[in-house]
PDB file of N, CA and C in Angstrom:
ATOM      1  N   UNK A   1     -33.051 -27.638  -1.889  1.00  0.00           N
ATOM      2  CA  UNK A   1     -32.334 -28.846  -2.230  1.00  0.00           C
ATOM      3  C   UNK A   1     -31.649 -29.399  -0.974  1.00  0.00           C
ATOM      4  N   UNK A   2     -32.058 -30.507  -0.675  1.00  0.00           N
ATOM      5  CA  UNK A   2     -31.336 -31.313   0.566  1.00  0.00           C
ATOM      6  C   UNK A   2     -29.774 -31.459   0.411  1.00  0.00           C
ATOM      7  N   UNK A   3     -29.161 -31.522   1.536  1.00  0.00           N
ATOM      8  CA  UNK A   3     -27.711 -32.191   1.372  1.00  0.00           C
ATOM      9  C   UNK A   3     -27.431 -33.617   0.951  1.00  0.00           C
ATOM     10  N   UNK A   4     -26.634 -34.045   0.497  1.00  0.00           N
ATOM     11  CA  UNK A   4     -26.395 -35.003   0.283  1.00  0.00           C
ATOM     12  C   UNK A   4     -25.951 -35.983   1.129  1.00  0.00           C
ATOM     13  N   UNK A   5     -26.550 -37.450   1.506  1.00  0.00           N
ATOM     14  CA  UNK A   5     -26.165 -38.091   2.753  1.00  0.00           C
ATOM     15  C   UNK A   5     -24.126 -37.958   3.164  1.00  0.00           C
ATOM     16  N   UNK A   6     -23.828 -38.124   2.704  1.00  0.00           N
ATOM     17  CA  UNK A   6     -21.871 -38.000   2.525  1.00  0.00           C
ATOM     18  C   UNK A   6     -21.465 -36.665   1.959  1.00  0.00           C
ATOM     19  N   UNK A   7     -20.859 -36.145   2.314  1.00  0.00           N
ATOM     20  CA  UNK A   7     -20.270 -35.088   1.305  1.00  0.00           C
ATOM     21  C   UNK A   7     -18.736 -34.992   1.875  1.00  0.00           C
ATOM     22  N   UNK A   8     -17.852 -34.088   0.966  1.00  0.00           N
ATOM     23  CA  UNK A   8     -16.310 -34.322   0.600  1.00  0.00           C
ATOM     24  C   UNK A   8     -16.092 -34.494   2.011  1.00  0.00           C
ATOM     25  N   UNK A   9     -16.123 -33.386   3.300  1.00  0.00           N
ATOM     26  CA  UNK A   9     -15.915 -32.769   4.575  1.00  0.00           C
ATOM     27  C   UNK A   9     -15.964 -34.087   5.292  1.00  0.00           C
ATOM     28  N   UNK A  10     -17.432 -34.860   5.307  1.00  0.00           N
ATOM     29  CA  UNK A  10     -17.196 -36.169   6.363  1.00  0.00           C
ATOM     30  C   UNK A  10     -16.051 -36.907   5.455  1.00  0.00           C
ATOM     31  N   UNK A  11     -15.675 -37.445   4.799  1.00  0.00           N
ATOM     32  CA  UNK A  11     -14.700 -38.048   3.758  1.00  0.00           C
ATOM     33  C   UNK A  11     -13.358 -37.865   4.233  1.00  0.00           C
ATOM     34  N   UNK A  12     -13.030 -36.845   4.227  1.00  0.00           N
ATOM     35  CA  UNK A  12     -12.022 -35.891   5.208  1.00  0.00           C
ATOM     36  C   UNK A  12     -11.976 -36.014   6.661  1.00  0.00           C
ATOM     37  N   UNK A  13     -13.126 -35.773   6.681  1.00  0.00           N
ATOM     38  CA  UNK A  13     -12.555 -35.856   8.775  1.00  0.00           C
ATOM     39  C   UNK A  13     -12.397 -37.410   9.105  1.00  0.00           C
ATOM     40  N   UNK A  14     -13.173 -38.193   8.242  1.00  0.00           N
ATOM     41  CA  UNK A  14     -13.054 -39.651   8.544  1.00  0.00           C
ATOM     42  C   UNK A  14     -11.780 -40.383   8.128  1.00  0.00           C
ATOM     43  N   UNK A  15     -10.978 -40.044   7.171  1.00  0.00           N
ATOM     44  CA  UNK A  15     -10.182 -40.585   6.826  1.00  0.00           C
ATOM     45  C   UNK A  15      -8.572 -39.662   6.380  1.00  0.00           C
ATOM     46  N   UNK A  16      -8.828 -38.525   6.374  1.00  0.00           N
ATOM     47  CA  UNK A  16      -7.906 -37.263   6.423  1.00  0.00           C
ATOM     48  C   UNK A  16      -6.837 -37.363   6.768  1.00  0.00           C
ATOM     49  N   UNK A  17      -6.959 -37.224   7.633  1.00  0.00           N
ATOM     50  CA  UNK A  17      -5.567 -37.642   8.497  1.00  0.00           C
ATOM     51  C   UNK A  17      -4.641 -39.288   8.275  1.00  0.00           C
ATOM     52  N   UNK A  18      -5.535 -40.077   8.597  1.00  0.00           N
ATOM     53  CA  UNK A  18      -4.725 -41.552   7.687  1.00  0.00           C
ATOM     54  C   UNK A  18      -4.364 -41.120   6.023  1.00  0.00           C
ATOM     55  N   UNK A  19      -5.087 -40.282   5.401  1.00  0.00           N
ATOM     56  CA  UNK A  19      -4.418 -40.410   3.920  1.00  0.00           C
ATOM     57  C   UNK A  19      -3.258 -39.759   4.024  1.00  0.00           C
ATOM     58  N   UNK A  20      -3.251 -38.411   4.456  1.00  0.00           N
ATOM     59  CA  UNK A  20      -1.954 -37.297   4.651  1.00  0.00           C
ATOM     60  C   UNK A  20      -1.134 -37.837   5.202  1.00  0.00           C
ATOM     61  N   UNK A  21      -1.276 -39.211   6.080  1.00  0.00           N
ATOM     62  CA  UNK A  21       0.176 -39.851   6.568  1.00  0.00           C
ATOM     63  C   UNK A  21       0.616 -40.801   5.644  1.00  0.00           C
ATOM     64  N   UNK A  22      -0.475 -41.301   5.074  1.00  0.00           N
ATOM     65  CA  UNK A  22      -0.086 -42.164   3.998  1.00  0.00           C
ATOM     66  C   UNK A  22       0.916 -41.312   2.638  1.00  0.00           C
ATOM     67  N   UNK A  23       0.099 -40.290   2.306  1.00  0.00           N
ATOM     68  CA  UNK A  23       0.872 -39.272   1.268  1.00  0.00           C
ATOM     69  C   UNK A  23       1.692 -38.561   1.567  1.00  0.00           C
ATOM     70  N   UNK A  24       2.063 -38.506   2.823  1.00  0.00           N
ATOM     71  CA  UNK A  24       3.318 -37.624   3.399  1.00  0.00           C
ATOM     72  C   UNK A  24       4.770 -37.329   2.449  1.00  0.00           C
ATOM     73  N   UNK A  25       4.480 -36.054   1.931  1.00  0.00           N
ATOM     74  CA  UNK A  25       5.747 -35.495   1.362  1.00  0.00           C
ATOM     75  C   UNK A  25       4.905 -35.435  -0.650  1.00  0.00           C
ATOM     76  N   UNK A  26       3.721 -36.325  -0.466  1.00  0.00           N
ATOM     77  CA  UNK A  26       3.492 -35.661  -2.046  1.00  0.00           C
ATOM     78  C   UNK A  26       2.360 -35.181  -1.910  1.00  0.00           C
ATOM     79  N   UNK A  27       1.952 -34.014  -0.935  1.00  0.00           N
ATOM     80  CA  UNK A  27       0.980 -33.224  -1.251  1.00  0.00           C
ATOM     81  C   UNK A  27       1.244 -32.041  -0.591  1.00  0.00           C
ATOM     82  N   UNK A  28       1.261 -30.548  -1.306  1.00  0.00           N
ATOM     83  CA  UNK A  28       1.320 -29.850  -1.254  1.00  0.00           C
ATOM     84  C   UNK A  28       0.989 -28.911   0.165  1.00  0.00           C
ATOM     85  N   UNK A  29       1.804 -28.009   0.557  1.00  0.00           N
ATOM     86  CA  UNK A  29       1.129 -27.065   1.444  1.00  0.00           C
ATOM     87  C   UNK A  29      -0.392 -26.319   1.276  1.00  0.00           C
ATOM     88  N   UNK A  30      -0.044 -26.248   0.189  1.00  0.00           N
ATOM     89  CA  UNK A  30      -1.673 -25.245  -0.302  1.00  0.00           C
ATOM     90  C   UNK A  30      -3.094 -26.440  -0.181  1.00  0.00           C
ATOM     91  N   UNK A  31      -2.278 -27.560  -0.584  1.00  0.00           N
ATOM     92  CA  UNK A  31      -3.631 -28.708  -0.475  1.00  0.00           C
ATOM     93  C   UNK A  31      -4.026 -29.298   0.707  1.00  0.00           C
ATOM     94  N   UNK A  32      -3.012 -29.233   1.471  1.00  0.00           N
ATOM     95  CA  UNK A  32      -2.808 -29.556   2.843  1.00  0.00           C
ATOM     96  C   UNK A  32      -4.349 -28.332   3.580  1.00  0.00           C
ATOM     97  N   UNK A  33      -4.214 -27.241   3.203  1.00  0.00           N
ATOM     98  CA  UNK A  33      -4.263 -25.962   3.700  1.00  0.00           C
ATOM     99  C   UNK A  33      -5.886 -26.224   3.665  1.00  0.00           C
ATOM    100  N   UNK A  34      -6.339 -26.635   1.995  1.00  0.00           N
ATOM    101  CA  UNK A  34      -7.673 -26.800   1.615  1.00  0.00           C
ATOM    102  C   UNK A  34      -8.358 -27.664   1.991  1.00  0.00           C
ATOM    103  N   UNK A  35      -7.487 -28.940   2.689  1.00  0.00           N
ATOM    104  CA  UNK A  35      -8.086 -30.315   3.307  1.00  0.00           C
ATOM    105  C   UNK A  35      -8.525 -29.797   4.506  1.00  0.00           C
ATOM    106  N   UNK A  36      -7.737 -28.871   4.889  1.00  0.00           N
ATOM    107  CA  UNK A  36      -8.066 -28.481   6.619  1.00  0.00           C
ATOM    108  C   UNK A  36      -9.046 -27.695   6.982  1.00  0.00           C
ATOM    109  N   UNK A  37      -9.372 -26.624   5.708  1.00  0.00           N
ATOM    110  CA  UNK A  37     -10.393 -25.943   5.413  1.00  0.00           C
ATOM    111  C   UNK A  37     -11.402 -26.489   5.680  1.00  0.00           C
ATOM    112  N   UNK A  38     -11.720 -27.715   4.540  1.00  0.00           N
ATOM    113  CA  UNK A  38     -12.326 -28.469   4.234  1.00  0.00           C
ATOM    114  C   UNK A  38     -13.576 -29.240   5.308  1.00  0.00           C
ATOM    115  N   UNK A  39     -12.084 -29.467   6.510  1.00  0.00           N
ATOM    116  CA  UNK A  39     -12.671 -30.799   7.454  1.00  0.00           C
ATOM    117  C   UNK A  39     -13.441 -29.622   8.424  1.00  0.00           C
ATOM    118  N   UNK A  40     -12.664 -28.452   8.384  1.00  0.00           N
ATOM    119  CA  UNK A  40     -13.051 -27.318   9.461  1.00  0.00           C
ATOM    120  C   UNK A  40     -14.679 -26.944   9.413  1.00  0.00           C
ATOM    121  N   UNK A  41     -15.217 -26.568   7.770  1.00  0.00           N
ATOM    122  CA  UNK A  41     -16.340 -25.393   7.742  1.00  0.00           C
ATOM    123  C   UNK A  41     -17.559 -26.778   8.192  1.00  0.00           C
ATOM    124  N   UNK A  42     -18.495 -25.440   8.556  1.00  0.00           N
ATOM    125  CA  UNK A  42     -19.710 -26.013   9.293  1.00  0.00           C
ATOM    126  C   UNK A  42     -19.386 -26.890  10.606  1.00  0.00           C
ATOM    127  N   UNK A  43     -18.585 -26.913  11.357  1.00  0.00           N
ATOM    128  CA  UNK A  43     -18.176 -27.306  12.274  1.00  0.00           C
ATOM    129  C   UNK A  43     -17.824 -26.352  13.710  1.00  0.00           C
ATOM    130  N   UNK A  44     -18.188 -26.701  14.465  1.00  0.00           N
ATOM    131  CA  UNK A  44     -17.786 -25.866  15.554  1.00  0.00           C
ATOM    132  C   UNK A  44     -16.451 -24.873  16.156  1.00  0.00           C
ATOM    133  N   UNK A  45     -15.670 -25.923  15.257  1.00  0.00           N
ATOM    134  CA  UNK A  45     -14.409 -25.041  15.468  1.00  0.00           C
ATOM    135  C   UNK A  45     -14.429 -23.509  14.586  1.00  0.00           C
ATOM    136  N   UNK A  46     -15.110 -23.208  13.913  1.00  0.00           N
ATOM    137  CA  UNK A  46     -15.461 -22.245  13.392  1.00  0.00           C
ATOM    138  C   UNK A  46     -16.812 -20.984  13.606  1.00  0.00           C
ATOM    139  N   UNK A  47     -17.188 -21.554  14.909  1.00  0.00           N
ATOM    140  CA  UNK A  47     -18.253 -21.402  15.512  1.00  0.00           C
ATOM    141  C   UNK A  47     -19.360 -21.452  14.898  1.00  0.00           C
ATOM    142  N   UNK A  48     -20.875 -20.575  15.573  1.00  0.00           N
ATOM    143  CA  UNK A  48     -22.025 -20.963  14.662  1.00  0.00           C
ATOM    144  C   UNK A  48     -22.834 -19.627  15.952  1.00  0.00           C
ATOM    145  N   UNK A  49     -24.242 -20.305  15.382  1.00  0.00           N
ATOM    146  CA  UNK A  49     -25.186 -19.560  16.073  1.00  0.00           C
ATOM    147  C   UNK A  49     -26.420 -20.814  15.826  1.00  0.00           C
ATOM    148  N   UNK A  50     -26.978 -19.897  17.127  1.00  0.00           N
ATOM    149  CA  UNK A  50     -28.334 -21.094  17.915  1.00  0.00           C
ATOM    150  C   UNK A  50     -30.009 -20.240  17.642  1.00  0.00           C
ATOM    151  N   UNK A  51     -30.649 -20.981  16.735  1.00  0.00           N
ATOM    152  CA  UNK A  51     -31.675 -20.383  16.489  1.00  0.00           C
ATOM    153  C   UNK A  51     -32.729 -21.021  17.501  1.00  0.00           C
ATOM    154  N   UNK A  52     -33.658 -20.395  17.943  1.00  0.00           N
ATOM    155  CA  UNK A  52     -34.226 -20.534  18.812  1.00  0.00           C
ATOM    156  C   UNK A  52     -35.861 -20.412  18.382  1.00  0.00           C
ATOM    157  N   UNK A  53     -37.071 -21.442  18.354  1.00  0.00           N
ATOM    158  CA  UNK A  53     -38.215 -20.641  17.923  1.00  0.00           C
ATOM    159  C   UNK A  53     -38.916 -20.376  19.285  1.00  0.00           C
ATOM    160  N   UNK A  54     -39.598 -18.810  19.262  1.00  0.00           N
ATOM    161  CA  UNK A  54     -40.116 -18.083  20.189  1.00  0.00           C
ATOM    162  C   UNK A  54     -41.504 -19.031  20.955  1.00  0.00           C
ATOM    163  N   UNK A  55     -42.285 -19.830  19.932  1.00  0.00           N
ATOM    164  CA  UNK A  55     -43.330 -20.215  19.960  1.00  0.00           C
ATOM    165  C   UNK A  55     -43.067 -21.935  20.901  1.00  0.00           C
ATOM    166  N   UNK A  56     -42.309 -22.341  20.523  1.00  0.00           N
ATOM    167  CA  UNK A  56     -42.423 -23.800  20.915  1.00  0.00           C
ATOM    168  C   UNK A  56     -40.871 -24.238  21.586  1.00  0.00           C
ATOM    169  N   UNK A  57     -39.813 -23.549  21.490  1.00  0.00           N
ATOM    170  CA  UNK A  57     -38.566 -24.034  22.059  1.00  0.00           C
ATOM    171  C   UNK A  57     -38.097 -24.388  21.274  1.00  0.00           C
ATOM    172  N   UNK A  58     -38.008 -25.064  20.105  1.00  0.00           N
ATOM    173  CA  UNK A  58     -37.473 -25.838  18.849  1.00  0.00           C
ATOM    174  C   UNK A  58     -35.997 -24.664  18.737  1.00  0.00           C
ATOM    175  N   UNK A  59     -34.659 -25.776  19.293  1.00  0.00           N
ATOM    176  CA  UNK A  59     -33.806 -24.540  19.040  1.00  0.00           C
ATOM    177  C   UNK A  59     -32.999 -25.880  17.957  1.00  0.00           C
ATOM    178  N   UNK A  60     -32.089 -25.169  17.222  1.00  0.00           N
ATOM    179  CA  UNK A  60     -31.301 -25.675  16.224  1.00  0.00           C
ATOM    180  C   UNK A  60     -29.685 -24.702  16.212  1.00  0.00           C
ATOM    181  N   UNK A  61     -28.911 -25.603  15.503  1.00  0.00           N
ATOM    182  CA  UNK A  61     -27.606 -24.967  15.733  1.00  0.00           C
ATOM    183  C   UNK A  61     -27.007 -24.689  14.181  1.00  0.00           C
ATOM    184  N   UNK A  62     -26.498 -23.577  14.146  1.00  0.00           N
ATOM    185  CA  UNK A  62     -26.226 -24.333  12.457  1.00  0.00           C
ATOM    186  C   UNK A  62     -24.872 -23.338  12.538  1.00  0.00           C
ATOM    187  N   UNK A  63     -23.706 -24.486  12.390  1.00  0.00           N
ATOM    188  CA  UNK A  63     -22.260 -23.687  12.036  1.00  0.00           C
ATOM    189  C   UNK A  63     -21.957 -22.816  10.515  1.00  0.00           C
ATOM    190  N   UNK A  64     -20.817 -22.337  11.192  1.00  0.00           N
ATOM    191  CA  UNK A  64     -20.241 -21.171  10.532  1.00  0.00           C
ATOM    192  C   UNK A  64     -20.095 -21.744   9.229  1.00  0.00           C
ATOM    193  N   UNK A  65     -19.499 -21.202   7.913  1.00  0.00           N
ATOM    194  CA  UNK A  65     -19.526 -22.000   6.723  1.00  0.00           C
ATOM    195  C   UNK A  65     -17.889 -21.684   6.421  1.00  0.00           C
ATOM    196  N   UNK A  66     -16.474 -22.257   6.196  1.00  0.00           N
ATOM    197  CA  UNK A  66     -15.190 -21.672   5.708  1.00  0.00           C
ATOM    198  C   UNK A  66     -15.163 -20.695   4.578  1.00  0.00           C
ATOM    199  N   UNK A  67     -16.648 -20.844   3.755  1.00  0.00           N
ATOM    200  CA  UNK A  67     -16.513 -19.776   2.798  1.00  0.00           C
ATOM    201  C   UNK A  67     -15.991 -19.987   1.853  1.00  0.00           C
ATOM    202  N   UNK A  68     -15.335 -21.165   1.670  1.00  0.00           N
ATOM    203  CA  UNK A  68     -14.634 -21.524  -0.050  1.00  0.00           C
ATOM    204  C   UNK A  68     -15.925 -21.816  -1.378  1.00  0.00           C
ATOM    205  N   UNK A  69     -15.216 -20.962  -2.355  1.00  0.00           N
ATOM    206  CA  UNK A  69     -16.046 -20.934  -3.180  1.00  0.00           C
ATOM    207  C   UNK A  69     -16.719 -20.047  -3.229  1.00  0.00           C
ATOM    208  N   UNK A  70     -16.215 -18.991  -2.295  1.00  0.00           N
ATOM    209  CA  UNK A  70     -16.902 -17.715  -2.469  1.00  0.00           C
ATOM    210  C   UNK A  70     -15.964 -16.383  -2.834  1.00  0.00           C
ATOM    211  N   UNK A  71     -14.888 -17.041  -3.060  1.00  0.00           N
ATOM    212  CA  UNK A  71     -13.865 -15.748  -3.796  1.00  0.00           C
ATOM    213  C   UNK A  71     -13.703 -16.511  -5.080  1.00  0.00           C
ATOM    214  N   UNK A  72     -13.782 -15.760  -6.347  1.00  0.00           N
ATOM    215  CA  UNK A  72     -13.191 -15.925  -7.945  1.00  0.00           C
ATOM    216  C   UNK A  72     -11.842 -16.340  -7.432  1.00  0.00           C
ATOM    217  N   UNK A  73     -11.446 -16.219  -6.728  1.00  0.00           N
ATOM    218  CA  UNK A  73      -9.205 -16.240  -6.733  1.00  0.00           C
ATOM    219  C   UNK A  73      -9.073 -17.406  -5.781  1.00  0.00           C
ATOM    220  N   UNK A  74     -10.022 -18.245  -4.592  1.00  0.00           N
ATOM    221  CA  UNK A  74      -9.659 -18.856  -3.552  1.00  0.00           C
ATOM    222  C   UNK A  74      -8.639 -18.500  -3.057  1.00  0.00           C
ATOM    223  N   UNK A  75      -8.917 -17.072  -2.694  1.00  0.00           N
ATOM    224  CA  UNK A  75      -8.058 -16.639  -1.415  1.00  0.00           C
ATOM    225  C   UNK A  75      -8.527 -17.005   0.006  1.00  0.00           C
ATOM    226  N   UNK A  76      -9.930 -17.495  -0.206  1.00  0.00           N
ATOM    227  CA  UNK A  76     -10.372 -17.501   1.693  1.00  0.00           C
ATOM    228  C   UNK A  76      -9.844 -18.628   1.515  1.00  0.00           C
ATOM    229  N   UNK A  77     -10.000 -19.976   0.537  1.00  0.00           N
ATOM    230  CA  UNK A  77      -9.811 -21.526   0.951  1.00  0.00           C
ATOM    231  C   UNK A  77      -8.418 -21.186   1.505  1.00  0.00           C
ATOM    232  N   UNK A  78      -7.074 -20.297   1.324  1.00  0.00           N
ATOM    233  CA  UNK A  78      -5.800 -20.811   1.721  1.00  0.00           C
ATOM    234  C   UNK A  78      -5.540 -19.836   2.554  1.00  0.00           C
ATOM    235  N   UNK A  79      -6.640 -19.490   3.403  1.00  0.00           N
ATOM    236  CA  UNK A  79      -5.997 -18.610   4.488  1.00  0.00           C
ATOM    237  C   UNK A  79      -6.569 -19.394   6.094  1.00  0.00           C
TER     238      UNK A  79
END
């Protein structure tokens, strides 16, 4: 299944920061925490690894993932 052209993360990094100044003081630490998550996974700041094919050079990069949605409790989203 392909990605979807937009998803939440560009939404966030594009406009993130202007909303949280706009909402300043009615949104939570913990939501704060999950936006940042959010803008972070699959992104470099989280690093990645470089696949390389042996045959032709074709290298590709594909970042790290934040991992939310992978604990029952969302303990990774607020750490």
């Amino acid at each position: 299944m392909a990605r979807p052209a937009v998803e939440v993360a560009d939404i966030f990094r594009d406009h993130g920061a202007a909303w949280r100044r706009a909402n300043a003081g009615h949104v939570s630490l913990d939501q704060l925490k999950v936006m940042s998550a959010i803008e972070r996974c699959r992104t470099a700041a989280l690093g990645g690894h470089v696949a390389r094919c042996e045959d032709c050079a074709y290298t590709t990069i594909s970042y790290n993932s934040c991992l939310m949605g992978k604990s029952s409790n969302g303990e990774l989203a607020a750490s």
